[in-house]
Protein backbone atom coordinates (compact mmCIF):
# COMPACT_ATOMS: atom_id res chain seq x y z
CA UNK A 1 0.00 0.00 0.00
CA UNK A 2 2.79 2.44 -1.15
CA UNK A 3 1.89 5.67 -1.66
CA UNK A 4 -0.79 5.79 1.56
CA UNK A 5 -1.17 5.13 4.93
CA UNK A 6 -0.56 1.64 6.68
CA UNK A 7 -0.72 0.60 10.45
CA UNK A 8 -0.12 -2.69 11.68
CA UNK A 9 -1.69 -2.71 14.98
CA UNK A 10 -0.72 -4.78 18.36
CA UNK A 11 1.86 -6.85 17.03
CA UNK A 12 4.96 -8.56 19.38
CA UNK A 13 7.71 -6.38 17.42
CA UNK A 14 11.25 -9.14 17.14
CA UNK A 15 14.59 -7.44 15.58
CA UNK A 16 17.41 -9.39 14.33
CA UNK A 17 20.69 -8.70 17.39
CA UNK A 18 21.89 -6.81 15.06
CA UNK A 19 19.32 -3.70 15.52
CA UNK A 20 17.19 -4.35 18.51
CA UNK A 21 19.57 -0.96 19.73
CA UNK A 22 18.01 0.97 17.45
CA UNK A 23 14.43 -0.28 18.04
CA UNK A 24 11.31 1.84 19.53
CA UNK A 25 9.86 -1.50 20.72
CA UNK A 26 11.53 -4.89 21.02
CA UNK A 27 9.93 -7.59 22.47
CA UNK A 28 6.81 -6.28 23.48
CA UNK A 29 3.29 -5.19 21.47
CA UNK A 30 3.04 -2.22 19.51
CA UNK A 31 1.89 -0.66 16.70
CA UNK A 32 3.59 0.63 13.59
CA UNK A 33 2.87 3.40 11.58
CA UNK A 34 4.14 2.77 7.14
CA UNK A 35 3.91 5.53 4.89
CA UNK A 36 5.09 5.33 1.22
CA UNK A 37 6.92 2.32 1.93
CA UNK A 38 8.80 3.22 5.40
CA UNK A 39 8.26 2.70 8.67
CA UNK A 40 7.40 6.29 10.07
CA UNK A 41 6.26 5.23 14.05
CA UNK A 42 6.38 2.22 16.28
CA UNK A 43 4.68 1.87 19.41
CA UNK A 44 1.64 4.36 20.19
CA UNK A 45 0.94 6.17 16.93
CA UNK A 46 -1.51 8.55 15.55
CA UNK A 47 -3.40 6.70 13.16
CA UNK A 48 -3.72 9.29 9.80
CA UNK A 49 -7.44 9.46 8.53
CA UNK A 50 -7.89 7.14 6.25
CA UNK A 51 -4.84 4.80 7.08
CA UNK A 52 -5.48 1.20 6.27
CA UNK A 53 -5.58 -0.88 9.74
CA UNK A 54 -4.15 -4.71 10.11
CA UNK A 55 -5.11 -6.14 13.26
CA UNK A 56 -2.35 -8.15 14.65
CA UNK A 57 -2.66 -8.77 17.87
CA UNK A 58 -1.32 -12.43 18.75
CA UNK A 59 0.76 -11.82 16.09
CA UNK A 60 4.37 -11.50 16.14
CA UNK A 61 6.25 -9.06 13.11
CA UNK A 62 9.97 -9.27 12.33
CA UNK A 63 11.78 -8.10 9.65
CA UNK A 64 11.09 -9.25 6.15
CA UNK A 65 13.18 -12.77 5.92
CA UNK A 66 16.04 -13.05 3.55
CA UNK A 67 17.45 -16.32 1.59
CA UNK A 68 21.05 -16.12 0.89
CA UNK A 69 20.63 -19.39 -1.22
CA UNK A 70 17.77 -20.04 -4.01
CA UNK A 71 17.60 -21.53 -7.14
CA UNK A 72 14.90 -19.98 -9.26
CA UNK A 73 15.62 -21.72 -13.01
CA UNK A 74 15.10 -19.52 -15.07
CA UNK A 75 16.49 -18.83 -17.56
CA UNK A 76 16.53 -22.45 -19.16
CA UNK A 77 14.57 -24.81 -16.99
CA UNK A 78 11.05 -22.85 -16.48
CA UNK A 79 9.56 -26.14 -16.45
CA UNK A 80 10.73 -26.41 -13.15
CA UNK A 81 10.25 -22.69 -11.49
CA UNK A 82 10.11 -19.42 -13.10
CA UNK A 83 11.30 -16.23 -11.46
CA UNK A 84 7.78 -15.05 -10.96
CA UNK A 85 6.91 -18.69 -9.54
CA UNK A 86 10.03 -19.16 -7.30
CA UNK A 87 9.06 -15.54 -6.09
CA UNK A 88 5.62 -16.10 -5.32
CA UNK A 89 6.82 -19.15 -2.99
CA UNK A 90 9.26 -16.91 -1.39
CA UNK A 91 6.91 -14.64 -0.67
CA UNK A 92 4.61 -17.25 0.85
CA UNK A 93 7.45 -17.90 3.23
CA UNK A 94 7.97 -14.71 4.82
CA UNK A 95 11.06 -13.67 2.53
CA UNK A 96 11.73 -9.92 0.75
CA UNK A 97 14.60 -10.70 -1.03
CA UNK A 98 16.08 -14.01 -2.19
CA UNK A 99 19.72 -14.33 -3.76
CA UNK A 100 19.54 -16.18 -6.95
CA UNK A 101 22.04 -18.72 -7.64
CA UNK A 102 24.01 -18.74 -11.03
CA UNK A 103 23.42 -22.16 -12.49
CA UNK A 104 20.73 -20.88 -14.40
CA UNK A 105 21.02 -21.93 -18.30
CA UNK A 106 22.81 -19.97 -19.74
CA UNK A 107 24.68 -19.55 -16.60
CA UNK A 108 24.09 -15.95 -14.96
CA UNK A 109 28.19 -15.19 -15.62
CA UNK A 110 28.09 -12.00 -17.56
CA UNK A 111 26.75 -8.68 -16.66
CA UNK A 112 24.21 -9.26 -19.33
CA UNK A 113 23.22 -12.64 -17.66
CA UNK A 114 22.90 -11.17 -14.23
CA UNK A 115 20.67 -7.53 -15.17
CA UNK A 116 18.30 -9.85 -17.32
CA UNK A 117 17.76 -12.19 -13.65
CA UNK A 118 17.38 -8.70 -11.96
CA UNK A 119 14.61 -6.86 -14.55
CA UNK A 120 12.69 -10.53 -14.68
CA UNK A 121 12.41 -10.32 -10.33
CA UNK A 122 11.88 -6.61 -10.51
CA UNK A 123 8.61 -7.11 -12.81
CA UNK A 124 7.28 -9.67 -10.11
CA UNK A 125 7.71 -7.28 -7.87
CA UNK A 126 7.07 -9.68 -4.89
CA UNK A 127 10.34 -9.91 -3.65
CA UNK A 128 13.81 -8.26 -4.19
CA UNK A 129 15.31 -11.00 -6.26
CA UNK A 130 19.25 -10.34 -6.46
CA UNK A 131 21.53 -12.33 -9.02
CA UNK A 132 24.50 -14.30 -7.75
CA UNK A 133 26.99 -14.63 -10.14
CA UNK A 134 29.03 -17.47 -11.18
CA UNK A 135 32.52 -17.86 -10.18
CA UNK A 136 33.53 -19.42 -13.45
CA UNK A 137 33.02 -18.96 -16.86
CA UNK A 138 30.24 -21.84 -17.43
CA UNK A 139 30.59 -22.88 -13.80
CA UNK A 140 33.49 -24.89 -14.94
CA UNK A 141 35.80 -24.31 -12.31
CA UNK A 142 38.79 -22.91 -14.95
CA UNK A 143 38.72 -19.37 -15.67
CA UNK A 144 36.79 -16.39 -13.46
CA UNK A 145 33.27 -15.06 -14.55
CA UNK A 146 33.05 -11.31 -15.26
CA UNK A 147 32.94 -10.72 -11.67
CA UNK A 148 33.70 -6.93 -11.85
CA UNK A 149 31.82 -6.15 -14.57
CA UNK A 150 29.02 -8.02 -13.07
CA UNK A 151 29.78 -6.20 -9.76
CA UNK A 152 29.35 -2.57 -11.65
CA UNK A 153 26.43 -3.44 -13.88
CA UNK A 154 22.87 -2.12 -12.64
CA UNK A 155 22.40 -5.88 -10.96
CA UNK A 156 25.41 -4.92 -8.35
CA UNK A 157 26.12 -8.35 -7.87
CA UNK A 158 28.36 -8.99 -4.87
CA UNK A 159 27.36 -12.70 -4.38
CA UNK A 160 29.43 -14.96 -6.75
CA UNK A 161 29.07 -18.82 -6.56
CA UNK A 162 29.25 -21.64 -8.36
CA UNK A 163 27.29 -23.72 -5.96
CA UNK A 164 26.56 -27.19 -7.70
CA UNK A 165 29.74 -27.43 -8.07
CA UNK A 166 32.87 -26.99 -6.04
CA UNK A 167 35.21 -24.39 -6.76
CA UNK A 168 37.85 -27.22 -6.25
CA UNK A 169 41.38 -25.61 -8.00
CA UNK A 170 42.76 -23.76 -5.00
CA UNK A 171 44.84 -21.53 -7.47
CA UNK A 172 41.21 -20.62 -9.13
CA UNK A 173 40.02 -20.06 -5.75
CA UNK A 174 42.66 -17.99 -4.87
CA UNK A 175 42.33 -15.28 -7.76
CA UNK A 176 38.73 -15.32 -7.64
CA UNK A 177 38.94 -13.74 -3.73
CA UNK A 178 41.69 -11.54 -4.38
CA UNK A 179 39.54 -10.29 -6.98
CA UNK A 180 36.32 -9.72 -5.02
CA UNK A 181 38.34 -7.95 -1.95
CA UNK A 182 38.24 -4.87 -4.35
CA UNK A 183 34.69 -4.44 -4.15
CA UNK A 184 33.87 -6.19 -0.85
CA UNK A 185 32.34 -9.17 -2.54
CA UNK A 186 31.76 -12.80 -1.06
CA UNK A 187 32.47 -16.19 -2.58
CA UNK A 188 29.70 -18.54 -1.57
CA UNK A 189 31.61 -21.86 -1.85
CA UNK A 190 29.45 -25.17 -2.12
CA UNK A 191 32.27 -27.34 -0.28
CA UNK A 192 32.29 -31.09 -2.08
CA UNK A 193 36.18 -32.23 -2.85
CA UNK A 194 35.53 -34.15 -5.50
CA UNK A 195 37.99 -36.79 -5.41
CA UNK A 196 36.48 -37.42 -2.81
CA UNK A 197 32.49 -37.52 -3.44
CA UNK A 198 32.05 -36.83 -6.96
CA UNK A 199 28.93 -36.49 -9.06
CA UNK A 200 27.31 -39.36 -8.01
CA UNK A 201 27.76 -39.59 -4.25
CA UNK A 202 24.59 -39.32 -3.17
CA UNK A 203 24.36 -40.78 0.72
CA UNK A 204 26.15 -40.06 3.68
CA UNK A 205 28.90 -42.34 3.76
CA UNK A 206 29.08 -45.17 6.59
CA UNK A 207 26.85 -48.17 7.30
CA UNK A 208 23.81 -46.96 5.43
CA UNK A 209 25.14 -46.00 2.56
CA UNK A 210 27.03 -49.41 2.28
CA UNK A 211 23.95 -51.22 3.30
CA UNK A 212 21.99 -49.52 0.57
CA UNK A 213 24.38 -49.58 -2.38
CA UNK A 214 24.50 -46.09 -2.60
CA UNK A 215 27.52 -44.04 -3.49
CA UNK A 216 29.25 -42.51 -0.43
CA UNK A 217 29.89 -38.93 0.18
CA UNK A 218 32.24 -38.60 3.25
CA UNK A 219 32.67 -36.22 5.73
CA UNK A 220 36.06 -34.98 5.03
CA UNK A 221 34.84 -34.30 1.55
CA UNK A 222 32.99 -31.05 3.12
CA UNK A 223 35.24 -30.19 5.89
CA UNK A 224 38.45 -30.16 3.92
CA UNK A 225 37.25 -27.72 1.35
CA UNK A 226 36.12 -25.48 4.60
CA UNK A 227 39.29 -25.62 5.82
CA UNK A 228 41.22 -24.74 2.82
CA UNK A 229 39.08 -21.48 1.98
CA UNK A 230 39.52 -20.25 5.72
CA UNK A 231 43.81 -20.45 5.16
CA UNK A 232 42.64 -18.95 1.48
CA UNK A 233 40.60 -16.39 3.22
CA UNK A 234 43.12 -15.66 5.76
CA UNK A 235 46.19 -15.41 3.13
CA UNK A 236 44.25 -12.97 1.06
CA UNK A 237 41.96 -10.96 3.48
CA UNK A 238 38.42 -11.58 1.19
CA UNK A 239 35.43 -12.98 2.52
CA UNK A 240 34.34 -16.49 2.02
CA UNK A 241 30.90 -17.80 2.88
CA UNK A 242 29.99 -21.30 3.25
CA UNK A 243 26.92 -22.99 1.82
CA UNK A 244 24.60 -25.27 3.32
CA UNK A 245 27.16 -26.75 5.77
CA UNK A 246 26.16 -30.11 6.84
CA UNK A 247 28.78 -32.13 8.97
CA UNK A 248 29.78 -31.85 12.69
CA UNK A 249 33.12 -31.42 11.57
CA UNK A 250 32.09 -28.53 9.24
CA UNK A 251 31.20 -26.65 11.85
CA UNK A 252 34.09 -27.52 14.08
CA UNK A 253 36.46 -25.96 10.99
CA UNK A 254 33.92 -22.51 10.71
CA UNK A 255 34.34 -22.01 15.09
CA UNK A 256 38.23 -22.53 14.28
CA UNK A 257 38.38 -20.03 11.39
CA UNK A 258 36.08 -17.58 13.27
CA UNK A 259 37.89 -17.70 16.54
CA UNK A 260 40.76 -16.55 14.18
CA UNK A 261 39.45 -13.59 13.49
CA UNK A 262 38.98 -14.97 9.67
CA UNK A 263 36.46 -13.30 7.42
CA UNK A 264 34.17 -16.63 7.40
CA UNK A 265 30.12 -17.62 7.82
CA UNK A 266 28.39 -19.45 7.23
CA UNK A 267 24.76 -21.17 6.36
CA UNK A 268 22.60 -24.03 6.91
CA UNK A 269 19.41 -25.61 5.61
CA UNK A 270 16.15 -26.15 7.18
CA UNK A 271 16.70 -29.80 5.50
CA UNK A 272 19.76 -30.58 6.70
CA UNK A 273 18.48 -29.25 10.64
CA UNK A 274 15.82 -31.52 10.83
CA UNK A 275 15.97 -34.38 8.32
CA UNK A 276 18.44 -37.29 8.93
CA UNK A 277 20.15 -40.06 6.44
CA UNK A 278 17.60 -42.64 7.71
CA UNK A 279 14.96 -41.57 5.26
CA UNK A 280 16.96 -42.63 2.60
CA UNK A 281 16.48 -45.90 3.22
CA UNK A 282 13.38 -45.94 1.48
CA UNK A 283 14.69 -44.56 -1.53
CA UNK A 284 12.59 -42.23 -2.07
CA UNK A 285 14.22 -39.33 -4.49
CA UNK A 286 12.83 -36.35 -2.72
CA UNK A 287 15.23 -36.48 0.01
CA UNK A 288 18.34 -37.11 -2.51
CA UNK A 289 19.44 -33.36 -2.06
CA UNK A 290 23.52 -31.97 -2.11
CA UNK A 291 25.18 -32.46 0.36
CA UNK A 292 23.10 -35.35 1.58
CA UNK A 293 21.28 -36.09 4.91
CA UNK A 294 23.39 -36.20 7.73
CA UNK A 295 23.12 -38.65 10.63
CA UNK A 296 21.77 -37.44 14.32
CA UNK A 297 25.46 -36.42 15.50
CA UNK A 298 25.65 -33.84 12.67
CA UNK A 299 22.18 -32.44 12.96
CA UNK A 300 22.72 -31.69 16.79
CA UNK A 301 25.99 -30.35 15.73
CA UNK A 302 24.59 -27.86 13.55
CA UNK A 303 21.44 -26.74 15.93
CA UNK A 304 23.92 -26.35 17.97
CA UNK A 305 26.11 -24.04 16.47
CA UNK A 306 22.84 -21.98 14.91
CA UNK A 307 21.90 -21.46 17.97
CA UNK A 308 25.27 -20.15 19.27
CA UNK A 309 25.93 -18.04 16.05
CA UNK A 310 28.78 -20.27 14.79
CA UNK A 311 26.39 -20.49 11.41
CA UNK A 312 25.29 -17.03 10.83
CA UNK A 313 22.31 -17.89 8.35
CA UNK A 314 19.48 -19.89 7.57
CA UNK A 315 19.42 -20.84 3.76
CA UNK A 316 17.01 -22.56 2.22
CA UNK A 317 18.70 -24.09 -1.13
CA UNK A 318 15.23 -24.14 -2.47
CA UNK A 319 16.15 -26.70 -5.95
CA UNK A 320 12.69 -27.15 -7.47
CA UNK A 321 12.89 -29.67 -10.10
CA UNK A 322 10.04 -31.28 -13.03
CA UNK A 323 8.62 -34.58 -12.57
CA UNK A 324 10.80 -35.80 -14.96
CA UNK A 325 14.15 -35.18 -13.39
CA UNK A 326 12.93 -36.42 -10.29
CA UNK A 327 10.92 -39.30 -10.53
CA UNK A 328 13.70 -41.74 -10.91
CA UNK A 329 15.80 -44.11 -9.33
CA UNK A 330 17.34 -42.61 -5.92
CA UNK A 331 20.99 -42.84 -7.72
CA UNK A 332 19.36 -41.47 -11.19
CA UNK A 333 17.29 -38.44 -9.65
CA UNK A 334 18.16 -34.55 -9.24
CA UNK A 335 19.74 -33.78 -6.59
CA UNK A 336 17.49 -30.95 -4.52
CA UNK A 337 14.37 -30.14 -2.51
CA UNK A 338 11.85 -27.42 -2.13
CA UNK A 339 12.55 -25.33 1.26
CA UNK A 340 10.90 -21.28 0.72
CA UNK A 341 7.35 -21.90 2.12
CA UNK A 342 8.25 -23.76 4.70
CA UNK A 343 11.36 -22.80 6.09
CA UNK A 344 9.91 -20.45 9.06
CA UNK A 345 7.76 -23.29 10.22
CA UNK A 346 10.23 -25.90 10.32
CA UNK A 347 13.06 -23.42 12.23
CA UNK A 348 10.54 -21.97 14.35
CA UNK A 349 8.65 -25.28 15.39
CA UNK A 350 12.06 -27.00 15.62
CA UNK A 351 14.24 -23.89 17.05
CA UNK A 352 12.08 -21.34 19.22
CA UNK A 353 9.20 -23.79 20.05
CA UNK A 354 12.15 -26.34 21.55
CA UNK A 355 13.91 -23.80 23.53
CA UNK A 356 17.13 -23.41 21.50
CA UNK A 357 17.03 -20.24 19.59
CA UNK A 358 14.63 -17.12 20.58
CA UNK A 359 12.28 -15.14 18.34
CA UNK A 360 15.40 -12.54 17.93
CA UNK A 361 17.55 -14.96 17.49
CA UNK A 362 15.41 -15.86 14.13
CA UNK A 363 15.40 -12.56 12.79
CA UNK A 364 18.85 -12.52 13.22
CA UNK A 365 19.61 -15.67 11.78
CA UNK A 366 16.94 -15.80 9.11
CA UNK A 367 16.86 -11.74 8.24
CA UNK A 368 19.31 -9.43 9.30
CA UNK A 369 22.38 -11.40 8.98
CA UNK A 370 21.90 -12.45 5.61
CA UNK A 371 20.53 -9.44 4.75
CA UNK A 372 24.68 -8.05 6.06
CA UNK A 373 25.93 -11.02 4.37
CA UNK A 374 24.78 -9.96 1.22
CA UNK A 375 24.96 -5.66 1.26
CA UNK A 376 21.22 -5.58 1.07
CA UNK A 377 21.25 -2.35 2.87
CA UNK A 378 17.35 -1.96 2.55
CA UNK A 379 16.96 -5.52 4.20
CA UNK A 380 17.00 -6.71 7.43
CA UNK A 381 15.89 -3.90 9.46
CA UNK A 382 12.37 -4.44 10.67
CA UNK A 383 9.97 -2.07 12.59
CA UNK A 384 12.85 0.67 12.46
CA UNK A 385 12.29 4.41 11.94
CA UNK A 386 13.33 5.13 8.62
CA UNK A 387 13.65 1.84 7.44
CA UNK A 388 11.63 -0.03 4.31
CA UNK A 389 8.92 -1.70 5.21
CA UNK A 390 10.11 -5.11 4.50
CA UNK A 391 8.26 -7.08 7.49
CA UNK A 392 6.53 -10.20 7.71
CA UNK A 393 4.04 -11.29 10.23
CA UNK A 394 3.90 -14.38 11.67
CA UNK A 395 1.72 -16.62 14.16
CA UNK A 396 4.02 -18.27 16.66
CA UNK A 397 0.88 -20.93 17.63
CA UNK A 398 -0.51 -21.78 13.84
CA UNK A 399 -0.36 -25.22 12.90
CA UNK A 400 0.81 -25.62 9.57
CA UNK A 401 0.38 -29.06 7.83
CA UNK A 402 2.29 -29.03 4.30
CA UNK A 403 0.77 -29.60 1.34
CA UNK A 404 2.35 -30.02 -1.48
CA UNK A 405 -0.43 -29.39 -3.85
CA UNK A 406 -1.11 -26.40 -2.65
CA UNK A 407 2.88 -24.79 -2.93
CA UNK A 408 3.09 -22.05 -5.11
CA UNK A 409 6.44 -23.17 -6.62
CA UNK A 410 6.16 -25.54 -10.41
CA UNK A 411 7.72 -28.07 -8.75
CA UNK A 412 6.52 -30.68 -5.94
CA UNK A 413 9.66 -32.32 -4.89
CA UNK A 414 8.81 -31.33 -1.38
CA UNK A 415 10.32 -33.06 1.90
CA UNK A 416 7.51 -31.77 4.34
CA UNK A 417 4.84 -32.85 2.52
CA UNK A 418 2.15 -34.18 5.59
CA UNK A 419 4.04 -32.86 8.15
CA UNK A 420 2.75 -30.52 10.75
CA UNK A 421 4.63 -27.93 12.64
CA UNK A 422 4.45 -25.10 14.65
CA UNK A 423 4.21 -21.34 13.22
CA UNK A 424 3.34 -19.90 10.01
CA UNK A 425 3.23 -16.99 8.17
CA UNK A 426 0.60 -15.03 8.06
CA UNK A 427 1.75 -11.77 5.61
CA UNK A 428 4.76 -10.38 3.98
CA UNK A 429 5.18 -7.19 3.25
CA UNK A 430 7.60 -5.60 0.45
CA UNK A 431 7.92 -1.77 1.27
CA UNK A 432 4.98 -1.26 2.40
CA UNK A 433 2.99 -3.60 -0.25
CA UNK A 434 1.80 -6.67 0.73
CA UNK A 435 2.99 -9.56 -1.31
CA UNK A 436 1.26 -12.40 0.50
CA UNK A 437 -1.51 -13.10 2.90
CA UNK A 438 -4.99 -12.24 3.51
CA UNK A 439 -4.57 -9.86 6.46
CA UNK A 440 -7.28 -6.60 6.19
């Protein structure tokens, strides 16, 4: 409702860490007062004539979330998702901006490439939907993308990954962040050594994966790829970010690098939280995602360290895929799973509702340090004077049973299908418009 007058009225107002400071009301009920897209009051505020009125008590409204890791397929594989499809999902799940990951077809690794992913999110107009660029010409691990000339075009990318694929030549590696120092871009590094899981390890690799057949993808696979780019990071001063970490011993590398004082974070997936190797022995192809399932150890091991900030973010790798690709033998399928509409429940039932993380700790986790991650200055902020009014409201005590029928994505290849948690969104709002939910 840009251009008039907006109040959403009684909601619990949650800030990411990061900017409860700088909060009117934090914590506690209050009302907030969006005009032309910003957040003008917050807390007791005179309601203009003629200013549209949510009621939200028993509500709770953070800032707008923000997914560092998303794969919206188009261009070349709108069978699967389409940018205004992958955006209508994302806004379903609370998010205002979604980072866009480069192994599009052609690959988003010109300047040309990453504007045309930018203009196609900007006439949704749902979400913010920011290109990532590719690391490598062709995400073929050899020579380096335009990553300046990406970085200056009207898409600003400052995101670059390859993710699908390892950026496994260290020398590659190397120029790449020496490169994006200049301009204070990140290198999102999907972490798979390849001689030691390549393309078709598809299981976690111990007793299941020998008692199933399936290929093995080890631990140290992940963990020594970690470890590299934190001495890479270190030698050349450039951030590095790591993808969807999924191994105990993932995180144990991230706490070393950080407590170094090395320019490291780091995400995880709602998947990889809650969802252990033992479904696989079904073989059912919807849980075949990249990295694989991890056993119990590894998914404490990562609560764990979201919950003590050791992993900054909450990413959903949200890999739609058409029947066609999926529906196959477990070793045969696409890797991936769908993860935008329902990554608030599944954090929030399996986080906050536990114990583990708070409300703020959410925001912060699923908002405003992503939102820093990526330079997405207008995200992040929530019910902040001055700030856009990228918010998204949320009831803590909804029971949300997934459907995958009803998911707004192409694609059906989703993992929570039937399952019920706690906590779901209610409305998301994109400065001031709002691009989901029924709330008048």
């Amino acid at each position: 409702m840009s251009g008039s007058s907006m109040v959403i009225a009684g909601a619990t107002l949650w800030h990411g860490r990061e900017y409860a400071a700088q909060a009117s009301v934090s914590g506690a009920a209050g009302d907030v007062l969006i005009q032309d897209g910003l957040v003008v009051g917050v807390g007791a505020v005179d309601r203009p004539a003629g200013a549209h009125v949510i009621d939200a008590a028993g509500l709770a409204l953070l800032p707008g979330f923000v997914d560092l890791h998303t794969h919206l397929r188009e261009p070349g594989r709108e069978d699967a998702e389409t940018i205004a499809t992958g955006s209508a999902a994302a806004a379903a799940g609370g998010f205002a901006a979604v980072l866009a990951m480069a192994n599009t077809d052609p690959v988003t690794d010109t300047a040309e490439a990453a504007e045309r992913v930018l203009d196609l999110g900007r006439q949704c107009g749902l979400v913010d939907v920011q290109p990532v660029g590719a690391v490598t010409k062709a995400l073929a691990g050899e020579e380096l993308a335009e990553l300046g000339l990406m970085h200056r075009s009207r898409a600003r990318v400052t995101v670059f990954s390859d993710d699908g694929r390892c950026v496994h030549d260290a020398r590659v590696m190397r120029r790449a962040l020496d490169y994006i120092k200049a301009f204070g871009g990140v290198i999102s590094q999907h972490s798979q050594d390849p001689t030691l899981a390549g393309p078709a390890a598809c299981c976690h690799e111990g007793e299941l994966s020998g008692r199933l057949g399936l290929p093995g993808w080890p631990t140290p696979a992940e963990s020594s790829i970690i470890a590299r780019d934190a001495t890479l990071a270190a030698h050349t001063g450039a951030r590095v970010h790591v993808a969807h970490v999924s191994t105990a011993e993932g995180v144990e590398v991230i706490r070393w690098a950080k407590a170094r004082g090395l320019a490291m974070t780091a995400e995880v997936t709602p998947h990889h939280l809650a969802l252990g190797t033992e479904l696989l022995a079904g073989y059912d192809p919807v849980f075949k995602v990249n990295p694989p399932l991890r056993p119990s150890e590894d998914q404490e091991a990562l609560r764990a360290a979201l919950a003590d900030g050791t992993i900054d973010a909450v990413a959903t790798d949200h890999a739609p895929h058409a029947r066609q690709d999926k529906e196959h033998a477990f070793v045969d399928a696409a890797f991936g799973m769908l993860g935008l509409e329902t990554a608030f429940a599944v954090v929030h039932d399996l986080m906050v509702v536990s114990g583990e993380m708070s409300m703020a700790d959410l925001a912060t986790r699923m908002s405003s340090a992503p939102a820093q991650i990526a330079g997405l200055a207008e995200h992040g902020h929530g019910a902040i004077i001055g700030a856009p009014a990228n918010l998204v409201l949320v009831d803590p005590d909804a029971r949300t049973t997934v459907d995958r029928a009803s998911s707004k994505s192409l694609s059906r290849n989703n993992p929570w299908h039937g399952r019920d948690f706690q906590g779901g969104v209610m409305a998301t709002f994109l400065r001031g418009v709002q691009t989901y939910g029924g709330m008048q």
